[in-house]
Protein backbone atom coordinates (compact mmCIF):
# COMPACT_ATOMS: atom_id res chain seq x y z
CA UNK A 1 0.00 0.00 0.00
CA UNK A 2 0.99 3.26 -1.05
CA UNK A 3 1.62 5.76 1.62
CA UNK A 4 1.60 9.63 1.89
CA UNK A 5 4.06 12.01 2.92
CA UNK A 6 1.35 13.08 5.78
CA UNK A 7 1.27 9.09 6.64
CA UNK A 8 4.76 9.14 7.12
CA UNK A 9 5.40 11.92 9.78
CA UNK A 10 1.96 10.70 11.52
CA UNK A 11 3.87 7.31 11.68
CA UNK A 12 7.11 8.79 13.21
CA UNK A 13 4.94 10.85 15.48
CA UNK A 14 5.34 9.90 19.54
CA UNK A 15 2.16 8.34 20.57
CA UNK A 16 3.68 7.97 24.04
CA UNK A 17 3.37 11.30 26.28
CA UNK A 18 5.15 11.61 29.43
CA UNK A 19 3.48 13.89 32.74
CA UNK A 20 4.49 16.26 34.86
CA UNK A 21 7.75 17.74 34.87
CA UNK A 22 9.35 14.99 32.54
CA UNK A 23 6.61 16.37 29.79
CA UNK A 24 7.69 20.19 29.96
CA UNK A 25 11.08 18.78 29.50
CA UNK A 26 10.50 16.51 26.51
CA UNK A 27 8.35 19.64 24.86
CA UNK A 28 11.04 21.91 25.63
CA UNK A 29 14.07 19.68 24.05
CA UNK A 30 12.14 17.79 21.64
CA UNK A 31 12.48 20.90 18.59
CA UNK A 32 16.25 21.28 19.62
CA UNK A 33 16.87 17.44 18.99
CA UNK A 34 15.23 17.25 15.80
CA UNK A 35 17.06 20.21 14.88
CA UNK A 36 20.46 18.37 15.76
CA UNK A 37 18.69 15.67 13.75
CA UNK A 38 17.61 13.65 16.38
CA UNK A 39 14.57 11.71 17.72
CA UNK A 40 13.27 11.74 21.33
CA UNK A 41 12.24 8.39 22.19
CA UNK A 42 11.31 9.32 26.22
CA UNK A 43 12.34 11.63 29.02
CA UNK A 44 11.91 10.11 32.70
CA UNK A 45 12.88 11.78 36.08
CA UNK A 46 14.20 9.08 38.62
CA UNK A 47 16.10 9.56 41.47
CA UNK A 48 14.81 9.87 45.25
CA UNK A 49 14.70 13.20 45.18
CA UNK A 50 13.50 13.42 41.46
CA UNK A 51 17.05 14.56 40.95
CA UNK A 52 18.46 12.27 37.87
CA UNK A 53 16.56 13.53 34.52
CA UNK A 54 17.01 10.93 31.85
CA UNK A 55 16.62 11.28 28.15
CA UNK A 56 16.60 8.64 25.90
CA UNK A 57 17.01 9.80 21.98
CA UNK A 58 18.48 7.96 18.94
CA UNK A 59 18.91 9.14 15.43
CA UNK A 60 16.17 7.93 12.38
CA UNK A 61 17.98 5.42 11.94
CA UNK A 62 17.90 4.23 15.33
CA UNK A 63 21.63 4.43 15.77
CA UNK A 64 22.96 6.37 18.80
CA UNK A 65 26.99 6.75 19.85
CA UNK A 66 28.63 8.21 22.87
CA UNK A 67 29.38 11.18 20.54
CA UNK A 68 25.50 11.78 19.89
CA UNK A 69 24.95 11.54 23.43
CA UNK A 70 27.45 14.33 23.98
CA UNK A 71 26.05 16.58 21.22
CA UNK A 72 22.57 16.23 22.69
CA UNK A 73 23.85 17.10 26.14
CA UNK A 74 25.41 20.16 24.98
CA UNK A 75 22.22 20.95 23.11
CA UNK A 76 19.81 20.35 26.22
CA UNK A 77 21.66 21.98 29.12
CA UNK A 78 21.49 25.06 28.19
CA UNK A 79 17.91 25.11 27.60
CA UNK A 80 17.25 23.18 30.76
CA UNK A 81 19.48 25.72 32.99
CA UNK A 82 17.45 28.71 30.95
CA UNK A 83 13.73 27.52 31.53
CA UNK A 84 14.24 25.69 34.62
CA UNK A 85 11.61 22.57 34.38
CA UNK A 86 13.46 21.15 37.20
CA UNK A 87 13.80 23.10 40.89
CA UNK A 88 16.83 22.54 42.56
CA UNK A 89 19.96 20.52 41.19
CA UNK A 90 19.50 17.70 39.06
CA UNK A 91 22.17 15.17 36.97
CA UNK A 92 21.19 15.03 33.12
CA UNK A 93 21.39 11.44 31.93
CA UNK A 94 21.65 10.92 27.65
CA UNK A 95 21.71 7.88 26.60
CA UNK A 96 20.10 5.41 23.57
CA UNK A 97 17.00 3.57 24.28
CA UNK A 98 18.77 0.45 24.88
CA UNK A 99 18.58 -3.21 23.62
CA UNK A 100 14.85 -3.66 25.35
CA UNK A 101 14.09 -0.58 23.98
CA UNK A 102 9.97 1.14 24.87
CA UNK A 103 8.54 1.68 21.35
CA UNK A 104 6.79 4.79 21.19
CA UNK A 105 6.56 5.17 17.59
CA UNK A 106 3.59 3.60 15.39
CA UNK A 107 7.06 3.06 13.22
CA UNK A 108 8.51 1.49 16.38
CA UNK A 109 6.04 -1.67 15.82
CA UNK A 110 6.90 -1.77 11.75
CA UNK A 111 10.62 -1.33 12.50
CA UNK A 112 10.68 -4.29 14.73
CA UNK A 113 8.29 -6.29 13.55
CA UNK A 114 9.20 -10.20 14.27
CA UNK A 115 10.33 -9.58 17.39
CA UNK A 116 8.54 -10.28 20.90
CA UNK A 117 7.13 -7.41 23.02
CA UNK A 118 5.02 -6.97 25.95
CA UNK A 119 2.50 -4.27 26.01
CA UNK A 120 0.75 -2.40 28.94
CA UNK A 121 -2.59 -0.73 28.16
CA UNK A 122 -4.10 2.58 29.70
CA UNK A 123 -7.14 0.10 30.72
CA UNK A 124 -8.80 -3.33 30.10
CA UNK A 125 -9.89 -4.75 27.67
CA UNK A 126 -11.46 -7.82 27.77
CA UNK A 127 -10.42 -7.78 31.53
CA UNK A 128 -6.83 -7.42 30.70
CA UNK A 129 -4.14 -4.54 30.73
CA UNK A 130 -1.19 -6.45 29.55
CA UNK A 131 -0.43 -8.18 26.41
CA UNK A 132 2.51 -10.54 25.54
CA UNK A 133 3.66 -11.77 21.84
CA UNK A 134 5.47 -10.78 18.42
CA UNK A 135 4.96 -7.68 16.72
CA UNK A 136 3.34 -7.97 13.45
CA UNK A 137 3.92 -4.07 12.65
CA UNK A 138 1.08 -1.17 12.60
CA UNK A 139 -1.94 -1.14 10.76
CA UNK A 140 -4.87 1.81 10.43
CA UNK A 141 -4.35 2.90 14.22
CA UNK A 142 -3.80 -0.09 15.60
CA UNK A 143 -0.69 -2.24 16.95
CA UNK A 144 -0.93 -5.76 15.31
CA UNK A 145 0.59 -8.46 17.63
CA UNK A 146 0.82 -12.04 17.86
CA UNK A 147 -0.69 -13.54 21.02
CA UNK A 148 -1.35 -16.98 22.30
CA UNK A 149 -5.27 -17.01 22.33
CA UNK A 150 -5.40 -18.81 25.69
CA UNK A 151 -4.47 -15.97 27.19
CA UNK A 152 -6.52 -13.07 25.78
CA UNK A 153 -9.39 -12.11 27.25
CA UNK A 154 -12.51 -13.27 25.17
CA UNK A 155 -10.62 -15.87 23.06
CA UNK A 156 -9.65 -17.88 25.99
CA UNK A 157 -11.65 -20.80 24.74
CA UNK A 158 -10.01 -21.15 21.95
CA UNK A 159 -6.62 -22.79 21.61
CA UNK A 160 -3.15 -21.71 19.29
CA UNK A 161 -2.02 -18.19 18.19
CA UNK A 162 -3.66 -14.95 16.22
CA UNK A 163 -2.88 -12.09 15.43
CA UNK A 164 -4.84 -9.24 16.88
CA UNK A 165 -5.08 -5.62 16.99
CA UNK A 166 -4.63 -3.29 19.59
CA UNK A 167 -5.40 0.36 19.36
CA UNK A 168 -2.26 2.49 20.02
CA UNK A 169 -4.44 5.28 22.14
CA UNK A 170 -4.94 2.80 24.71
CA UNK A 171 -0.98 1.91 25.24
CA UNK A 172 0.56 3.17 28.44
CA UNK A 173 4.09 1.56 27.75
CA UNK A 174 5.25 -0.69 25.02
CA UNK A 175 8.80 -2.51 25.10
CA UNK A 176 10.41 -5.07 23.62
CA UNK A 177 11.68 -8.31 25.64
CA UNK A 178 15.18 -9.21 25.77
CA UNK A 179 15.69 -12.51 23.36
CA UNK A 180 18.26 -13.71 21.80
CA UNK A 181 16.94 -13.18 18.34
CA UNK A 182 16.69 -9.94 19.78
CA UNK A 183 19.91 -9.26 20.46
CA UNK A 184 21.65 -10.39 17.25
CA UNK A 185 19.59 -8.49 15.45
CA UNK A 186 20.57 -5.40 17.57
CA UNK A 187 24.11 -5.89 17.57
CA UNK A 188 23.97 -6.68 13.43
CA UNK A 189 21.96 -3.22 13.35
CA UNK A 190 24.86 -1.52 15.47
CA UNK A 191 27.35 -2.81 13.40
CA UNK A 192 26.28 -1.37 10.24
CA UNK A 193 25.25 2.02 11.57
CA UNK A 194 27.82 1.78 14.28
CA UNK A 195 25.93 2.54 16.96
CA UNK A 196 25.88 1.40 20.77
CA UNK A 197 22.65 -0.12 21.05
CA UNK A 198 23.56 -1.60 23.94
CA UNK A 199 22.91 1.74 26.12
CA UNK A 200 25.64 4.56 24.53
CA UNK A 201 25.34 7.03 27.48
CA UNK A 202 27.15 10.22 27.76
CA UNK A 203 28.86 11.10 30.73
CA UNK A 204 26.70 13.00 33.41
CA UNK A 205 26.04 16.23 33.53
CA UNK A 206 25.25 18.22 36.95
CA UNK A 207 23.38 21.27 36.81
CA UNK A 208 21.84 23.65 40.01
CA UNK A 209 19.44 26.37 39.77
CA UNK A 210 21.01 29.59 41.01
């Protein structure tokens, strides 16, 4: 099927949203990184204190190297020290989205198609939140995944696998699980694009509020 430019950027468009502080942060970074011609996959505040803000980012390719990590840094900081999202000190964390990696992209699901993932909804359906199986990629609004139909709500009379769709305004937090097909596939992806897709992370940056 023939697709759109308008299909496109509504397919590389984050679905996921994060709350609170962490959301004034990604809208406040997320222009500078595509400017730098990056992608923000998700910003998260951790920490006791809500001290350690984490941004995870990769380039359209997906690749991501300690260098990118230091470029985005550099980009951030100064915007973070300027609007001050954050009261108090905090340590900026930049790093790729990992191995596991959330998908937060309806490109995410087409990208990694294949490959397992396990999938937390915003609320039941069919009396369940979470959903286990292999991504099938992203069709007219909806994740299509691969479940066992034994465990899926209304189908649990029935027996073997199908693939069924789930619609991506529901999902709360999609990710994919740790295999070994998984990894190979990752580290054959690195190696062409060099990347570390293993977790490239710049080194920390501390920053106080005056």
């Amino acid at each position: 099927m023939k697709t759109n430019d308008s299909d496109k950027a509504v397919a590389t468009d984050r679905f996921f949203s994060e709350s609170g502080s962490a959301a004034r942060i990604a809208e406040l970074i997320e222009p500078a990184l595509e400017g730098a011609g990056f992608r923000l996959v998700r910003v998260s505040i951790t920490g006791q204190d809500g001290n350690t803000v984490q941004i995870m980012a990769e380039r359209p390719d997906g690749s991501m190297t300690i260098d990118d990590c230091e470029t985005i840094s550099k980009e951030v900081s100064p915007l973070l020290d300027v609007h001050d999202p954050i009261d108090g000190a905090y340590r900026l964390e930049v790093s790729s989205p990992g191995i596991d990696r959330p998908l937060v992209r309806p490109s995410d699901f087409e990208d990694w198609a294949g490959h397992e993932a396990k999938i937390e909804l915003k609320e039941l359906i069919d009396g369940r939140k979470r959903f286990r199986g292999f991504l099938e990629g992203f069709e007219d609004g909806e994740v299509r995944i691969e479940v066992d139909l034994g465990a899926a709500g209304k189908f649990a009379e029935h027996t073997g696998k199908a693939v069924i769709g789930i619609p991506v305004n529901l999902i709360d937090e999609a990710r994919l699980m740790l295999t070994d097909d998984l990894i190979r596939e990752a580290l054959s992806r690195a190696k062409k694009g060099k990347a570390l897709s293993d977790g490239a992370e710049a080194p920390v940056t501390e920053s106080e509020e005056e």
